[in-house]
Protein backbone atom coordinates (compact mmCIF):
# COMPACT_ATOMS: atom_id res chain seq x y z
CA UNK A 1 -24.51 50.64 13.12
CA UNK A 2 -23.21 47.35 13.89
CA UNK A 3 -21.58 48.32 17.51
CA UNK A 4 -24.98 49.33 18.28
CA UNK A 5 -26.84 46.33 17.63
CA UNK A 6 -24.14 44.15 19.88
CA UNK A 7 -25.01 46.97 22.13
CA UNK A 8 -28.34 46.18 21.45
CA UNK A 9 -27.77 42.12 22.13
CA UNK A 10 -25.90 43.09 25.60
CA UNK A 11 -28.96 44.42 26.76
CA UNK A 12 -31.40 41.79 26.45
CA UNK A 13 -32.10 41.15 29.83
CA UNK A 14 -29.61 43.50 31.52
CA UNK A 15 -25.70 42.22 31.62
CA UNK A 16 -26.33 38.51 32.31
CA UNK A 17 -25.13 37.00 29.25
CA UNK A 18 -21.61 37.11 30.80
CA UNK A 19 -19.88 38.85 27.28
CA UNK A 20 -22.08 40.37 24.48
CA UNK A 21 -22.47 38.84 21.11
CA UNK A 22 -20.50 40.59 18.61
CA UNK A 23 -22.48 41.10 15.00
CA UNK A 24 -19.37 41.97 13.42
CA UNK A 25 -18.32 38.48 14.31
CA UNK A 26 -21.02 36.90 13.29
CA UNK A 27 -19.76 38.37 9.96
CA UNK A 28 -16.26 37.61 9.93
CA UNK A 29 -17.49 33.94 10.73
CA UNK A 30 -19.72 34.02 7.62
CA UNK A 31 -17.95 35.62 5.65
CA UNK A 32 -18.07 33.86 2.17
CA UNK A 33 -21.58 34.19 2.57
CA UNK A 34 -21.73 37.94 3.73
CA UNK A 35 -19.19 39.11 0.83
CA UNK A 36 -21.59 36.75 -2.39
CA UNK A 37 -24.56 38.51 -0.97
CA UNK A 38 -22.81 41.85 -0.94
CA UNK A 39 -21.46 41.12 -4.42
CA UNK A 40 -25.08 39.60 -5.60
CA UNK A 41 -26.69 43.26 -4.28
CA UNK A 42 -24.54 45.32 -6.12
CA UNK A 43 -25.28 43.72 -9.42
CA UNK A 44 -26.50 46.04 -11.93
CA UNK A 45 -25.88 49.28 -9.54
CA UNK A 46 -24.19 51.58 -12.35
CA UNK A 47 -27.37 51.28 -14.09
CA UNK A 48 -29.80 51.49 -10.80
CA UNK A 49 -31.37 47.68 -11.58
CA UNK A 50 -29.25 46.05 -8.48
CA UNK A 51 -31.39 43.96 -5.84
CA UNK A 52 -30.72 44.66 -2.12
CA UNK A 53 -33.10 41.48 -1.07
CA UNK A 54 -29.37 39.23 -1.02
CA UNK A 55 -27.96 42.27 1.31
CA UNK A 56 -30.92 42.10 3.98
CA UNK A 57 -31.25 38.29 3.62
CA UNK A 58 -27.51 37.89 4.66
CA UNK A 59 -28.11 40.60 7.59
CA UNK A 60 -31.21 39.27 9.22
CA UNK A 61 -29.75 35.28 9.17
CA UNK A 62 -26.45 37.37 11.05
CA UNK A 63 -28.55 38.86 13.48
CA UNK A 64 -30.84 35.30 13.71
CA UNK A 65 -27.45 33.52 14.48
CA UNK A 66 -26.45 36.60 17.13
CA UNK A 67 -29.79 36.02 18.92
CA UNK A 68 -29.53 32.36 19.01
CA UNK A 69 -25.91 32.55 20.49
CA UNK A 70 -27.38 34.99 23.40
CA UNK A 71 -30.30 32.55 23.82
CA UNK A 72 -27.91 30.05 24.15
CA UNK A 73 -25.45 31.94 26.27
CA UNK A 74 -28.65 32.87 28.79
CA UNK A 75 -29.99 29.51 29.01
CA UNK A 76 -26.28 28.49 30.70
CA UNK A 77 -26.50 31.58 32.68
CA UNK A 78 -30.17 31.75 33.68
CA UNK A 79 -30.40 27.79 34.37
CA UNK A 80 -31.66 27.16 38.13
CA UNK A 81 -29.17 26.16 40.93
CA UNK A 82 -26.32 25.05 37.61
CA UNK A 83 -23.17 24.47 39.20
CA UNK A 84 -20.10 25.88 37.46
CA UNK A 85 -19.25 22.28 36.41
CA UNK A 86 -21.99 21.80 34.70
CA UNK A 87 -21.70 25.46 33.07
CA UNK A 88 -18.54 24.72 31.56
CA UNK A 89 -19.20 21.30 30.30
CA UNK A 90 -22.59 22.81 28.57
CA UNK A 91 -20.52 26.30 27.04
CA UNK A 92 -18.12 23.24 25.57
CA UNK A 93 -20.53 20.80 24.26
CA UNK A 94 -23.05 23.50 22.95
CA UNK A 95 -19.93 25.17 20.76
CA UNK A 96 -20.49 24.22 17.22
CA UNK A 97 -17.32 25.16 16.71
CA UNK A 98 -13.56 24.53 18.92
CA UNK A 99 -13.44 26.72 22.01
CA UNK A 100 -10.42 27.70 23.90
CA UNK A 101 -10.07 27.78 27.32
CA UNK A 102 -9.69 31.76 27.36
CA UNK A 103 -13.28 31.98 24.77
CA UNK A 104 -14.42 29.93 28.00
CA UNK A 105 -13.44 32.08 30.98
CA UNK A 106 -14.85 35.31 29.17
CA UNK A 107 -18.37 33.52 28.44
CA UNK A 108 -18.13 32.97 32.54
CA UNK A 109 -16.39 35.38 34.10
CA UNK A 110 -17.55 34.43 37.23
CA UNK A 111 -15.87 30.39 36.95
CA UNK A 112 -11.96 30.61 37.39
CA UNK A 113 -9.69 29.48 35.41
CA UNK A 114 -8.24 26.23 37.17
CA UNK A 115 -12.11 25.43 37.32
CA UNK A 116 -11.84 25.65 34.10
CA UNK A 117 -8.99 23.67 33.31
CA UNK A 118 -10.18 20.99 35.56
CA UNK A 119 -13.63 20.30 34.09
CA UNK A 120 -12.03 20.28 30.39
CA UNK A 121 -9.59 18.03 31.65
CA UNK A 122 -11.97 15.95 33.20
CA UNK A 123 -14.25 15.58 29.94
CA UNK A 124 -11.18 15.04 28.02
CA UNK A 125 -10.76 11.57 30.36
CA UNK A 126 -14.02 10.61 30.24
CA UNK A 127 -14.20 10.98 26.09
CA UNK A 128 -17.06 13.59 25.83
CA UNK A 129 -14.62 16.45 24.07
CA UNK A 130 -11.43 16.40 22.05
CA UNK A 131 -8.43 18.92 22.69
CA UNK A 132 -7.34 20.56 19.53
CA UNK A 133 -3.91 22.57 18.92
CA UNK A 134 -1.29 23.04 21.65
CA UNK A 135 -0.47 25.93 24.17
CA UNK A 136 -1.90 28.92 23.46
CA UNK A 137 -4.23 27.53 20.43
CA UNK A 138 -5.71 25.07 22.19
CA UNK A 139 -9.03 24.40 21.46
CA UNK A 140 -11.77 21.86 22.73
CA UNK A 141 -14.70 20.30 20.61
CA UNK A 142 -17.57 17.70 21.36
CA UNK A 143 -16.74 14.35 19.63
């Protein structure tokens, strides 16, 4: 069920969010949350007096959080005459949390990688984002 409501998110709009949103890591993100509702919904189920509100609470603030990213992810995309500058800086400074340079080229396929590395190196100069890790887990964040 849950591949077909990323499927679902992919479509919104046709194939311009530039990578779908992936409910099942929406979960994995929230999971401490997703695994006390699960355990707060099976309360009482050996004697039939559990409460699946906790279950479909957790699920609908998932998919919420999955719509929000797309909205967030087509409002980069969709923007009029953006140039890819300005694409990268907002995919950065929108993250709430660390992105990595890879996230960032599959968000916008379309932007190369030296672009890439350019405008994150640029923003690093000019104090707008912090570098996190090294090589491979490197990670950039909005101070």
């Amino acid at each position: 069920m849950s591949r077909l409501l990323s499927l679902l998110l992919l479509y919104k709009n046709g194939f311009d969010a530039g990578k779908y949103i992936s409910f099942e890591e929406q979960i994995n993100n929230c999971k401490a949350f997703y695994y006390e509702a699960l355990k707060q919904s099976s309360a009482g189920w050996s004697t039939n007096e559990n409460d699946y509100f906790p279950f479909i609470e957790n699920f609908l603030s998932s998919l919420y959080m999955c719509y929000k990213e797309l909205d967030k992810r087509f409002a980069v995309v969709n923007s009029v005459r953006i140039t890819k500058k300005a694409r990268v800086e907002a995919t950065v400074l929108n993250s709430l949390t660390p992105v990595s340079k890879a996230e960032i080229c599959r968000i916008l396929p379309d932007v190369s990688p030296s672009t890439v590395e350019a405008v994150l190196g640029a923003m690093i100069r000019d104090g707008s984002i912090e570098q996190i890790g090294a090589a491979r887990a490197t990670k950039y964040i909005r101070k």
